[in-house]
Protein backbone atom coordinates (compact mmCIF):
# COMPACT_ATOMS: atom_id res chain seq x y z
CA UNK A 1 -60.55 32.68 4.97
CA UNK A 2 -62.06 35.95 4.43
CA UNK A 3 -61.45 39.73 2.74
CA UNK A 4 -57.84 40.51 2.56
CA UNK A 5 -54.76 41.51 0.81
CA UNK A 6 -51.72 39.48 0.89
CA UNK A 7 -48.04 40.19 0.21
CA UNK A 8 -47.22 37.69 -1.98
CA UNK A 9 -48.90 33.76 -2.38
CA UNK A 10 -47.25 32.03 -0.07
CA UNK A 11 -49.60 32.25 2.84
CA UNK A 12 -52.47 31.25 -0.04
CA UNK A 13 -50.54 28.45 -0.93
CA UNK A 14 -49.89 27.53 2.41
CA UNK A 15 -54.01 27.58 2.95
CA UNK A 16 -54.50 25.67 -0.19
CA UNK A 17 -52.05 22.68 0.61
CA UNK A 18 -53.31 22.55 4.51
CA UNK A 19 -57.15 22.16 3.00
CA UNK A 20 -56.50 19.58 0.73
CA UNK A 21 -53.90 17.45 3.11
CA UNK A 22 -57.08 17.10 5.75
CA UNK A 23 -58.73 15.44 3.27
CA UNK A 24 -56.04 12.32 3.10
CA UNK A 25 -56.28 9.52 5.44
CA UNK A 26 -54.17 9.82 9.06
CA UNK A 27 -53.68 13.40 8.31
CA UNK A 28 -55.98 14.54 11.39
CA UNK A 29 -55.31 12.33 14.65
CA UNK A 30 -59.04 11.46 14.59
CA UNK A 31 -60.72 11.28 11.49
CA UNK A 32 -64.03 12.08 12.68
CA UNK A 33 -62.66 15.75 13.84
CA UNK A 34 -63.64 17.13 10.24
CA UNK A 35 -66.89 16.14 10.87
CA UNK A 36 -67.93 18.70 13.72
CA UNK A 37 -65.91 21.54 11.65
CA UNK A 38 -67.04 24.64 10.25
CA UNK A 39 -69.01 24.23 6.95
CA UNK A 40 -68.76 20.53 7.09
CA UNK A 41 -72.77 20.23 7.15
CA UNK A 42 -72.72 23.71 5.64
CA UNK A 43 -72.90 25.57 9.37
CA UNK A 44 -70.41 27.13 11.39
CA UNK A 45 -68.44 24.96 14.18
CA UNK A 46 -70.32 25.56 17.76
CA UNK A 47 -67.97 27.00 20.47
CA UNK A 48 -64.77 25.26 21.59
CA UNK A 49 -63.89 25.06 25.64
CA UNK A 50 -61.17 23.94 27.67
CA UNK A 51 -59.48 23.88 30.84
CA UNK A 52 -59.85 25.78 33.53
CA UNK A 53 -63.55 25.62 33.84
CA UNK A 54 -63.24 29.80 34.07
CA UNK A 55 -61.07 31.68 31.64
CA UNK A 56 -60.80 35.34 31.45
CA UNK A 57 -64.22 35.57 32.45
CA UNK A 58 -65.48 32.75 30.25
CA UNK A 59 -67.26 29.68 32.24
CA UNK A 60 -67.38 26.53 30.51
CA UNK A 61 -71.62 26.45 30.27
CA UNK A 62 -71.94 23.30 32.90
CA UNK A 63 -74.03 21.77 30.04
CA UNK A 64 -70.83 20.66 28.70
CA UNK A 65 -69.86 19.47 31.82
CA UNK A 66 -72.90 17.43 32.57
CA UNK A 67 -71.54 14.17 31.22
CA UNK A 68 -75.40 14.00 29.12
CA UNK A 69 -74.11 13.28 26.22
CA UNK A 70 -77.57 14.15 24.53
CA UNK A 71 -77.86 17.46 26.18
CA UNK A 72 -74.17 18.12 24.74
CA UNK A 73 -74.95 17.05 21.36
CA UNK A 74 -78.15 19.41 21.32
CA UNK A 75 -76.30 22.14 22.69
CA UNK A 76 -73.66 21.99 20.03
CA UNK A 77 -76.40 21.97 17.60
CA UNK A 78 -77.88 25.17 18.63
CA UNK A 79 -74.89 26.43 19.04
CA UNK A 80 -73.90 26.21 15.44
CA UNK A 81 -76.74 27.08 14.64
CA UNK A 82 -76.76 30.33 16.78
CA UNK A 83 -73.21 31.22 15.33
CA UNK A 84 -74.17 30.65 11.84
CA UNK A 85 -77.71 32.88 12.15
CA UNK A 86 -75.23 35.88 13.78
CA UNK A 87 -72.65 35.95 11.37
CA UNK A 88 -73.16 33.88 8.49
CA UNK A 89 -77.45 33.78 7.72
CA UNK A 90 -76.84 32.81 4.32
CA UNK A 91 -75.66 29.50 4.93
CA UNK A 92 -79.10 28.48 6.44
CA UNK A 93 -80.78 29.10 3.06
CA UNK A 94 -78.28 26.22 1.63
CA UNK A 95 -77.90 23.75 4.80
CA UNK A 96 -79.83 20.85 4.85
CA UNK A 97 -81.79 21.50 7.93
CA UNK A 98 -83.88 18.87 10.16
CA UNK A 99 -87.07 19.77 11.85
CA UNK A 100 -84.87 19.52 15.15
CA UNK A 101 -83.27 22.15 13.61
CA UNK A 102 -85.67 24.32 12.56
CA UNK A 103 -87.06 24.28 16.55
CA UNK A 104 -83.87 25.25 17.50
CA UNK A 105 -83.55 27.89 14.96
CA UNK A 106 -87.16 29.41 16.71
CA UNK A 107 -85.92 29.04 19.76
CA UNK A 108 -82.86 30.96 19.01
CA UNK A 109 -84.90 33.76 17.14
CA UNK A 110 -87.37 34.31 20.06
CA UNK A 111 -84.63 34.57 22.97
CA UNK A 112 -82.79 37.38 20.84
């Protein structure tokens, strides 16, 4: 959760009981949500969008509105992958990271 002082232990309690009640069965409407989450493959989550396709200046990249489901799985890839190199870099010396991966990480470094 981060660096921060709390008043008392409820809201740590509160964090405790909602991380271990994902992990039962029918807790999350789709079971397969945890599996896109932050730090489930040991890499931040990629970014989330919604409707409208423009939000306070925000466009929805029209990757993700290209119906390739390839191209959108690639994208979130790099994505995460992107997020995690910005603010987290010390996660990529744990993950687990395919050779796909490891393009995508060069491709990230070079367009910086």
């Amino acid at each position: 959760m981060g660096d921060f002082v709390l008043l008392g232990g409820e809201v740590a309690a509160l964090a405790v009981i909602e991380a271990t009640a994902r992990l039962l069965p029918r807790v999350l409407g789709n079971e397969q949500s945890a599996d896109d989450e932050s730090h489930a493959e040991g890499l931040l989550e990629y970014p989330q969008y919604t409707r409208p396709e423009v939000f306070r200046g925000e466009k929805v990249p029209d990757i993700l509105r290209s119906g390739n489901h390839a191209a959108i799985a690639r994208w979130r890839r790099k994505e995460s992958l992107r997020r995690t190199l910005e603010r987290r870099p010390d996660l990529l010396e744990t993950a687990e990271l395919s050779e796909e991966d490891r393009e995508l990480l060069e491709e990230i470094r070079k367009s910086r």
